[in-house]
PDB file of N, CA and C in Angstrom:
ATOM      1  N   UNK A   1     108.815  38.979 175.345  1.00  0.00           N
ATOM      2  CA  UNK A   1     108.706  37.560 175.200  1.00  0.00           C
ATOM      3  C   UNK A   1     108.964  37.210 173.742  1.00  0.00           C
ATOM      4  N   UNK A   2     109.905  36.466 173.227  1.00  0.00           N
ATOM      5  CA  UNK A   2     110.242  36.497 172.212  1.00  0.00           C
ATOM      6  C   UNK A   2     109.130  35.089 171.322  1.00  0.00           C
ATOM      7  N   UNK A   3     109.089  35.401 170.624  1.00  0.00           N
ATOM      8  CA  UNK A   3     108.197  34.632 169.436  1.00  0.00           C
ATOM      9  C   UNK A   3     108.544  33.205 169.739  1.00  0.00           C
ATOM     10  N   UNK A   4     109.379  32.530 169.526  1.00  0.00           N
ATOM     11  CA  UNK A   4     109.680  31.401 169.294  1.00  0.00           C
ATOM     12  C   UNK A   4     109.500  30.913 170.716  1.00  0.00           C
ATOM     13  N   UNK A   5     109.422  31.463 171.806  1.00  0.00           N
ATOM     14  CA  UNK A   5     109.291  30.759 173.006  1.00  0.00           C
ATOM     15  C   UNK A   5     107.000  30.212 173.338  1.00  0.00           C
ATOM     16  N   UNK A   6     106.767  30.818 172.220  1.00  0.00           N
ATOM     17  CA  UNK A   6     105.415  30.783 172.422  1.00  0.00           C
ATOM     18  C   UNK A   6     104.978  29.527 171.342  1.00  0.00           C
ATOM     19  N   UNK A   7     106.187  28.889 171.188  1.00  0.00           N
ATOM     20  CA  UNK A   7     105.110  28.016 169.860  1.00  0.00           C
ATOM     21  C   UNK A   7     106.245  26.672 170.412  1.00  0.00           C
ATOM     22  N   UNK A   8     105.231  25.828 169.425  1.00  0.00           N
ATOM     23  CA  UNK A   8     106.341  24.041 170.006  1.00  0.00           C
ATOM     24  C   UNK A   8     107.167  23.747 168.912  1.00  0.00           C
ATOM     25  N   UNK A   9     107.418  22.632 168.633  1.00  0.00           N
ATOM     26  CA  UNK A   9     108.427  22.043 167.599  1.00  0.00           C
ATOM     27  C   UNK A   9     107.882  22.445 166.190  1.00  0.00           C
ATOM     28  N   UNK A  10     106.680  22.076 166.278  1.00  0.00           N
ATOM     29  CA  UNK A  10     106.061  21.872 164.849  1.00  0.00           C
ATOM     30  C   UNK A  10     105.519  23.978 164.306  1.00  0.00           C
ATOM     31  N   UNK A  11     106.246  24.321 165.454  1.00  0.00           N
ATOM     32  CA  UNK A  11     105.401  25.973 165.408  1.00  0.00           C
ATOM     33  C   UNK A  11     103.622  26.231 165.167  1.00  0.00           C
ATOM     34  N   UNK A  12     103.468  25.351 165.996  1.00  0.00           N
ATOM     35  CA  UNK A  12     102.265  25.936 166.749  1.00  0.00           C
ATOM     36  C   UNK A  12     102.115  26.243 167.911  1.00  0.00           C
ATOM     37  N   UNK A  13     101.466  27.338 168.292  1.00  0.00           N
ATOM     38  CA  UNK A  13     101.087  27.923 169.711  1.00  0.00           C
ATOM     39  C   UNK A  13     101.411  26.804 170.651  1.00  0.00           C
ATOM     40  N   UNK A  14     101.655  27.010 171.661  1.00  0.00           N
ATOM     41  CA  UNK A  14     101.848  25.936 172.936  1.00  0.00           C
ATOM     42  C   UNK A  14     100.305  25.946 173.591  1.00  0.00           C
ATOM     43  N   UNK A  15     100.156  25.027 174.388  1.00  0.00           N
ATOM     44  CA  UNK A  15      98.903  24.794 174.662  1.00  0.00           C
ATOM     45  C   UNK A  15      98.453  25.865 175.933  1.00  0.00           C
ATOM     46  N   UNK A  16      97.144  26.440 176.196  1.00  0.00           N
ATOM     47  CA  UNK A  16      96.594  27.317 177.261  1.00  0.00           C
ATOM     48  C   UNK A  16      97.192  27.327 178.520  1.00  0.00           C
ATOM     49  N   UNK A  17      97.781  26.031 179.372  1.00  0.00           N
ATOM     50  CA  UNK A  17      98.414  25.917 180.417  1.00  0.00           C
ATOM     51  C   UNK A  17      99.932  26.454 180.341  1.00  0.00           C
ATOM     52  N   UNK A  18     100.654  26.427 178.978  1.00  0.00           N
ATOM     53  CA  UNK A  18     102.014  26.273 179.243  1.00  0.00           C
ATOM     54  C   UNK A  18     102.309  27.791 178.548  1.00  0.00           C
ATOM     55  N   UNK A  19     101.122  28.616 177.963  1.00  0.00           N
ATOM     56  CA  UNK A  19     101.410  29.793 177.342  1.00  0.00           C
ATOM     57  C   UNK A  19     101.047  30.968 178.652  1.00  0.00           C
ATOM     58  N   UNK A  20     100.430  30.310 179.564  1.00  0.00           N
ATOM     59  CA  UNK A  20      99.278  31.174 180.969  1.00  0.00           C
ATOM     60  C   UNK A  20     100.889  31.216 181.557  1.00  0.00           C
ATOM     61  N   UNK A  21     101.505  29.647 182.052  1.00  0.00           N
ATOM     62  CA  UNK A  21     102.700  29.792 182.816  1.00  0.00           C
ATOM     63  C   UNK A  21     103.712  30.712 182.169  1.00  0.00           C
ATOM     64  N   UNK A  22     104.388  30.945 180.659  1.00  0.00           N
ATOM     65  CA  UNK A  22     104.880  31.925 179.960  1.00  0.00           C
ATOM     66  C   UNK A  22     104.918  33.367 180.292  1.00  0.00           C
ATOM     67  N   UNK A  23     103.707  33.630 180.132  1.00  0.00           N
ATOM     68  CA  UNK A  23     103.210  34.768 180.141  1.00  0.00           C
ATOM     69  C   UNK A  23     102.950  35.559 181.716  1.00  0.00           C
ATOM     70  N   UNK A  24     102.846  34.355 182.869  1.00  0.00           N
ATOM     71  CA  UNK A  24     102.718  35.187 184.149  1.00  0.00           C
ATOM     72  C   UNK A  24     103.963  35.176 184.597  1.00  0.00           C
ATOM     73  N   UNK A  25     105.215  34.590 184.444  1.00  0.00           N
ATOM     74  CA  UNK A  25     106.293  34.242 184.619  1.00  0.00           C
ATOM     75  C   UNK A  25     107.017  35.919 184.036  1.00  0.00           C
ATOM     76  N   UNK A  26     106.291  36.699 183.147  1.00  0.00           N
ATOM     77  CA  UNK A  26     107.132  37.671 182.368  1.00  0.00           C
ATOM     78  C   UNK A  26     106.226  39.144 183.149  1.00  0.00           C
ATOM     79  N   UNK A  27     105.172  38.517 183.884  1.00  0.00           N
ATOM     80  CA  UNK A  27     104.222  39.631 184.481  1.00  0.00           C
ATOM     81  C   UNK A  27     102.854  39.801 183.549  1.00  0.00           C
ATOM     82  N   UNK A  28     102.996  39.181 182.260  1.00  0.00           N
ATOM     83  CA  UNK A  28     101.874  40.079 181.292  1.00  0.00           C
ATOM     84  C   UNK A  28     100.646  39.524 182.053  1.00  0.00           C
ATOM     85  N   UNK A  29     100.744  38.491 182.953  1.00  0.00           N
ATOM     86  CA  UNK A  29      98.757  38.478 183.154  1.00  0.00           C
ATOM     87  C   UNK A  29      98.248  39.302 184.227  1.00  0.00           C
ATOM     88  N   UNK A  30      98.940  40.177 184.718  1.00  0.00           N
ATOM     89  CA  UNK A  30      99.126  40.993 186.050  1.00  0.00           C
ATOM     90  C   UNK A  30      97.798  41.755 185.616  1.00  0.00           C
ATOM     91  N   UNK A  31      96.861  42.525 185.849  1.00  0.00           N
ATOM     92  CA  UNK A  31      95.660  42.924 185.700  1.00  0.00           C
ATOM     93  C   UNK A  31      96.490  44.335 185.721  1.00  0.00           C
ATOM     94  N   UNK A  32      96.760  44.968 186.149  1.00  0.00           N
ATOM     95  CA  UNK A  32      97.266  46.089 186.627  1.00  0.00           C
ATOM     96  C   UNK A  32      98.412  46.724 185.382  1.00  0.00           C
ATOM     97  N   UNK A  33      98.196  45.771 184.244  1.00  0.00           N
ATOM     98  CA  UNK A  33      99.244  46.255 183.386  1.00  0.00           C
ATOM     99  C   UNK A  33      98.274  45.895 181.976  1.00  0.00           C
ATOM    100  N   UNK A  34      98.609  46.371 180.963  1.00  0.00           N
ATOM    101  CA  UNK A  34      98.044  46.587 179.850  1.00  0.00           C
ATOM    102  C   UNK A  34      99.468  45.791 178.933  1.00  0.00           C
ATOM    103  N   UNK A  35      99.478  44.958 178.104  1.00  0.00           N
ATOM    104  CA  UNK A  35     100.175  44.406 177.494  1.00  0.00           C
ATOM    105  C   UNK A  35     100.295  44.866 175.799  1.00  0.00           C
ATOM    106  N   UNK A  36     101.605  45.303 175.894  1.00  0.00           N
ATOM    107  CA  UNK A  36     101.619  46.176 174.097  1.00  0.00           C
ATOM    108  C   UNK A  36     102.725  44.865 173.635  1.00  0.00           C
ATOM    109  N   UNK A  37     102.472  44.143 172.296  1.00  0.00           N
ATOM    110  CA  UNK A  37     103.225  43.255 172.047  1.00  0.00           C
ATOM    111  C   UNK A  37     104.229  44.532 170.741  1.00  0.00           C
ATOM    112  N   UNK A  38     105.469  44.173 170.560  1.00  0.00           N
ATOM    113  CA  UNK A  38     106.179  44.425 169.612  1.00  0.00           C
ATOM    114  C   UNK A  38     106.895  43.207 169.383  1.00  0.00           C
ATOM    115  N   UNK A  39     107.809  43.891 167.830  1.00  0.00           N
ATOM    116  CA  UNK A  39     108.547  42.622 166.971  1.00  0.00           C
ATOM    117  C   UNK A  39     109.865  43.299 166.196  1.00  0.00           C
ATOM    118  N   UNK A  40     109.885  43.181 165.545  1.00  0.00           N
ATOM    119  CA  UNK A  40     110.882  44.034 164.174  1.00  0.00           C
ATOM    120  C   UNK A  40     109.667  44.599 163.523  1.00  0.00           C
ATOM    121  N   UNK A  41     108.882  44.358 162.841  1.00  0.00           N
ATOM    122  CA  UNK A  41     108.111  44.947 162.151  1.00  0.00           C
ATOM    123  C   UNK A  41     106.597  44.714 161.890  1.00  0.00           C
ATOM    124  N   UNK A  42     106.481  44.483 163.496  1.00  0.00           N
ATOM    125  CA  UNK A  42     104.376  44.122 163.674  1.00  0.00           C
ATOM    126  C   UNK A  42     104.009  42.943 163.177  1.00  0.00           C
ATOM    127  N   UNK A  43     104.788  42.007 162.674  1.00  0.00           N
ATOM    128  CA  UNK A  43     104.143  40.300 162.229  1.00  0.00           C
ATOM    129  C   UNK A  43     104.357  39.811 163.398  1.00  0.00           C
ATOM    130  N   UNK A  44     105.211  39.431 163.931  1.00  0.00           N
ATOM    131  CA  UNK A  44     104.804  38.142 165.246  1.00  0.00           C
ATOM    132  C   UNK A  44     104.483  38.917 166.883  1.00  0.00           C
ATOM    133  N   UNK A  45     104.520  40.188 166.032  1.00  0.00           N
ATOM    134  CA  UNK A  45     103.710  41.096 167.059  1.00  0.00           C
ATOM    135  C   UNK A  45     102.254  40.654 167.393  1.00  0.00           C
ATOM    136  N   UNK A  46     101.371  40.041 166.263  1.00  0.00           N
ATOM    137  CA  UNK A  46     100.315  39.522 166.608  1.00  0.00           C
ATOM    138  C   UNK A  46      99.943  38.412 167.300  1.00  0.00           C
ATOM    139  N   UNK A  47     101.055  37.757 166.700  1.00  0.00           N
ATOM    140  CA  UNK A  47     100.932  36.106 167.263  1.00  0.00           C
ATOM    141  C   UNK A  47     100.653  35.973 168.728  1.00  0.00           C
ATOM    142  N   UNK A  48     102.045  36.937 168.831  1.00  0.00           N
ATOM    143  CA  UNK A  48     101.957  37.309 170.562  1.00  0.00           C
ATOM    144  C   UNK A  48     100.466  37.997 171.667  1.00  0.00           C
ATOM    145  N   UNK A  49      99.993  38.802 170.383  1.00  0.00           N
ATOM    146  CA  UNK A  49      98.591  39.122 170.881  1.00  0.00           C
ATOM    147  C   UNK A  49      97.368  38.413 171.364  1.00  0.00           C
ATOM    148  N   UNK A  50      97.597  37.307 169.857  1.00  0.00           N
ATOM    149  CA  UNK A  50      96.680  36.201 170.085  1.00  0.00           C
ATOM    150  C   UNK A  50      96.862  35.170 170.925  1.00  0.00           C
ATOM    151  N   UNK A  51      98.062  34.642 171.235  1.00  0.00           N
ATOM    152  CA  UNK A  51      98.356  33.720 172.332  1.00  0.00           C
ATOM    153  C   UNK A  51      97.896  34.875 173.605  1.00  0.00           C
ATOM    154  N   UNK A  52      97.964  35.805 173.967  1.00  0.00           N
ATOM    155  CA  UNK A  52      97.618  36.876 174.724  1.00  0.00           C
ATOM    156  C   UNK A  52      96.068  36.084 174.885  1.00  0.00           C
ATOM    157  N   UNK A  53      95.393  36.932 174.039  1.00  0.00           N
ATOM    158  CA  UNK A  53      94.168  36.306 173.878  1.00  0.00           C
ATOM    159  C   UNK A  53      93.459  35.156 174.427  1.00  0.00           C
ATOM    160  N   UNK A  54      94.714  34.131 173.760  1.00  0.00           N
ATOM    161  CA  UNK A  54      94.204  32.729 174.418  1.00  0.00           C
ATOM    162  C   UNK A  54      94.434  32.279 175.965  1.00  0.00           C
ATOM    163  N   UNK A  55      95.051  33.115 176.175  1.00  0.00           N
ATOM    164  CA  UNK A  55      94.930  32.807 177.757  1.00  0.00           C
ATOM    165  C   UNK A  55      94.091  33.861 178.490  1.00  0.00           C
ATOM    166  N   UNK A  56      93.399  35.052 177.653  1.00  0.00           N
ATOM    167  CA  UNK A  56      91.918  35.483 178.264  1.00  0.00           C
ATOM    168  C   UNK A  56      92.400  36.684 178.363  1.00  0.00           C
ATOM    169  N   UNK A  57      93.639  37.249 177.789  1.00  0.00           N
ATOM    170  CA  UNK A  57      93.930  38.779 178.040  1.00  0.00           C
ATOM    171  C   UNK A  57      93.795  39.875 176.318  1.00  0.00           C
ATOM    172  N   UNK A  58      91.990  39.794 176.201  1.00  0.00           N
ATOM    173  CA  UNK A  58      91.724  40.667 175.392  1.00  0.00           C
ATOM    174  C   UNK A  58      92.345  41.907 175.076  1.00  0.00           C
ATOM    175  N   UNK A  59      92.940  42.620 176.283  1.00  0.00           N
ATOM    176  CA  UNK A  59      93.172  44.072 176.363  1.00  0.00           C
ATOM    177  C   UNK A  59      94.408  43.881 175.459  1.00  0.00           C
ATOM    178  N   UNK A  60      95.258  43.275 174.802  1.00  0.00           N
ATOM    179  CA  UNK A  60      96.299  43.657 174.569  1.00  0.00           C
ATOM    180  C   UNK A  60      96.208  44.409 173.293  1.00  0.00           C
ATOM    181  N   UNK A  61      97.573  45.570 173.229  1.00  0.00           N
ATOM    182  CA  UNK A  61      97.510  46.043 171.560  1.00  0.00           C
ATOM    183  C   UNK A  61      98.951  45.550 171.086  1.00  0.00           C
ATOM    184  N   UNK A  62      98.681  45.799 169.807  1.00  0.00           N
ATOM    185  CA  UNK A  62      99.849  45.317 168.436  1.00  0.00           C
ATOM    186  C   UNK A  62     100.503  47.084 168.317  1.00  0.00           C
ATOM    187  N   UNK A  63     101.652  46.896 168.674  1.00  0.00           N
ATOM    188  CA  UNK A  63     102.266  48.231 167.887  1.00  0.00           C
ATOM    189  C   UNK A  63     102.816  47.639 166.882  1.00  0.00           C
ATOM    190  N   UNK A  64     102.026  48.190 165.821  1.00  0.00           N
ATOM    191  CA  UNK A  64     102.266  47.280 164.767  1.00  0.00           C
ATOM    192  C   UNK A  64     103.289  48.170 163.595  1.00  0.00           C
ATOM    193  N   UNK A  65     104.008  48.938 164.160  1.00  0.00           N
ATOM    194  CA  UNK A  65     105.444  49.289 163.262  1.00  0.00           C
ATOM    195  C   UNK A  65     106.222  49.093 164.191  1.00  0.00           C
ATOM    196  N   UNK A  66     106.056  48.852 165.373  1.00  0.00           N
ATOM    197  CA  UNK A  66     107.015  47.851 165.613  1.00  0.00           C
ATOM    198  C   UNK A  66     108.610  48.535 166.214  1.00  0.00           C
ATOM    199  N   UNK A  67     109.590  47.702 165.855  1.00  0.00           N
ATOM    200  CA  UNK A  67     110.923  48.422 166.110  1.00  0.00           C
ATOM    201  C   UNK A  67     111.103  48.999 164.701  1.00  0.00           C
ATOM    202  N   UNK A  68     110.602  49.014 163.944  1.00  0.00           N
ATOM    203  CA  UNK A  68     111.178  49.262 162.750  1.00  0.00           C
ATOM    204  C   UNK A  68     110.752  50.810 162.749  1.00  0.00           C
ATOM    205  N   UNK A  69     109.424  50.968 163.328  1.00  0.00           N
ATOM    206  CA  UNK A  69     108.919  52.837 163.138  1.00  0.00           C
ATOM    207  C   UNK A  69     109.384  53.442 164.217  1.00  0.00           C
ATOM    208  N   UNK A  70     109.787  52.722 165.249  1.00  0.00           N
ATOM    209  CA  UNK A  70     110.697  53.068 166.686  1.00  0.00           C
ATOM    210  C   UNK A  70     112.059  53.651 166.234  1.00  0.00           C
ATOM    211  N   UNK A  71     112.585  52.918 165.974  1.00  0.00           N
ATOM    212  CA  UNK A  71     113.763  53.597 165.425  1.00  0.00           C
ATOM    213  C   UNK A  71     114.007  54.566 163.934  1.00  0.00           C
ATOM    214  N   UNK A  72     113.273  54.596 163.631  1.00  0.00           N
ATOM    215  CA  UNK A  72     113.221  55.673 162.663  1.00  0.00           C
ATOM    216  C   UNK A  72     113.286  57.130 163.097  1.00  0.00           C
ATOM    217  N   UNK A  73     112.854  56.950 164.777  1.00  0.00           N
ATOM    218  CA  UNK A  73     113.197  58.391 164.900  1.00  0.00           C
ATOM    219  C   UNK A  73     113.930  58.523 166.112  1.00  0.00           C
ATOM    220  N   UNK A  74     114.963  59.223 166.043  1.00  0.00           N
ATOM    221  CA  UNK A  74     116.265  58.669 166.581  1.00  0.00           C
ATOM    222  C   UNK A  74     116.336  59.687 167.872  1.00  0.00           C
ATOM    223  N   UNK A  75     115.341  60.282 167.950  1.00  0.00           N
ATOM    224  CA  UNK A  75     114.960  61.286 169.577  1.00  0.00           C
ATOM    225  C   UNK A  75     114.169  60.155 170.567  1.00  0.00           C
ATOM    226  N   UNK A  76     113.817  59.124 170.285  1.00  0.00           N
ATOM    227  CA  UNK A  76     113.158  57.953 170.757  1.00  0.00           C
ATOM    228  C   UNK A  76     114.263  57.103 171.383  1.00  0.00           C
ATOM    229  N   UNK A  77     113.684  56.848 172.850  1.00  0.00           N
ATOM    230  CA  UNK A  77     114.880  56.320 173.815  1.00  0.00           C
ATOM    231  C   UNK A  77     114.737  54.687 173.624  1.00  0.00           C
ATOM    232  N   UNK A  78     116.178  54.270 173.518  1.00  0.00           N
ATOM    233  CA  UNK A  78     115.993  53.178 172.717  1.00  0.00           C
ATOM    234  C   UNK A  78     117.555  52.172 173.652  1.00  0.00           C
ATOM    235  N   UNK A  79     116.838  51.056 174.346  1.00  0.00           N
ATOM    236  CA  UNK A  79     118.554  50.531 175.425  1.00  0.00           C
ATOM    237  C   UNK A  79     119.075  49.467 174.677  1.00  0.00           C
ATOM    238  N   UNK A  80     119.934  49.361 175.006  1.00  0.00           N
ATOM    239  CA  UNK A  80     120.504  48.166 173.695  1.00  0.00           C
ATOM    240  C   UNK A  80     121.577  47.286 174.839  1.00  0.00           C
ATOM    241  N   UNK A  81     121.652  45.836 174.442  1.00  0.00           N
ATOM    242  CA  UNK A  81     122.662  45.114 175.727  1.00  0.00           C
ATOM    243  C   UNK A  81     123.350  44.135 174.735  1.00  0.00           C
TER     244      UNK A  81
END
């Protein structure tokens, strides 16, 4: 779920109803799944956590190096489109 789809004009978070519809629309509120946010390099990796959050899904983690420590090691399966 990319960053910018989670915030409004002014870049703040979208409100609890329209971040819940976001987020079940992509599967993350599915109980049955554990939600790992990534980014380029673990900053809006959080954001994503905390909007997580705000719609009541504590469990999530921050891989917080992100694509940037992902690809550093180049035996790491990695799809590209």
């Amino acid at each position: 779920m990319p960053f910018g789809e989670l915030v409004d004009e002014r870049g703040t978070l979208k409100d609890v109803p329209a971040l819940r519809a976001i987020f079940d629309a992509v599967g993350a509120l599915d109980d049955s799944v554990r939600p790992v946010t990534y980014c380029g390099g673990g900053i809006a990796a959080t954001a994503a956590a905390f909007a997580l959050a705000a719609v009541g899904r504590d469990d999530a983690s921050v891989y917080d190096g992100s694509m940037n420590a992902w690809t550093s090691d180049p035996s790491r399966p990695l799809e590209t489109s």
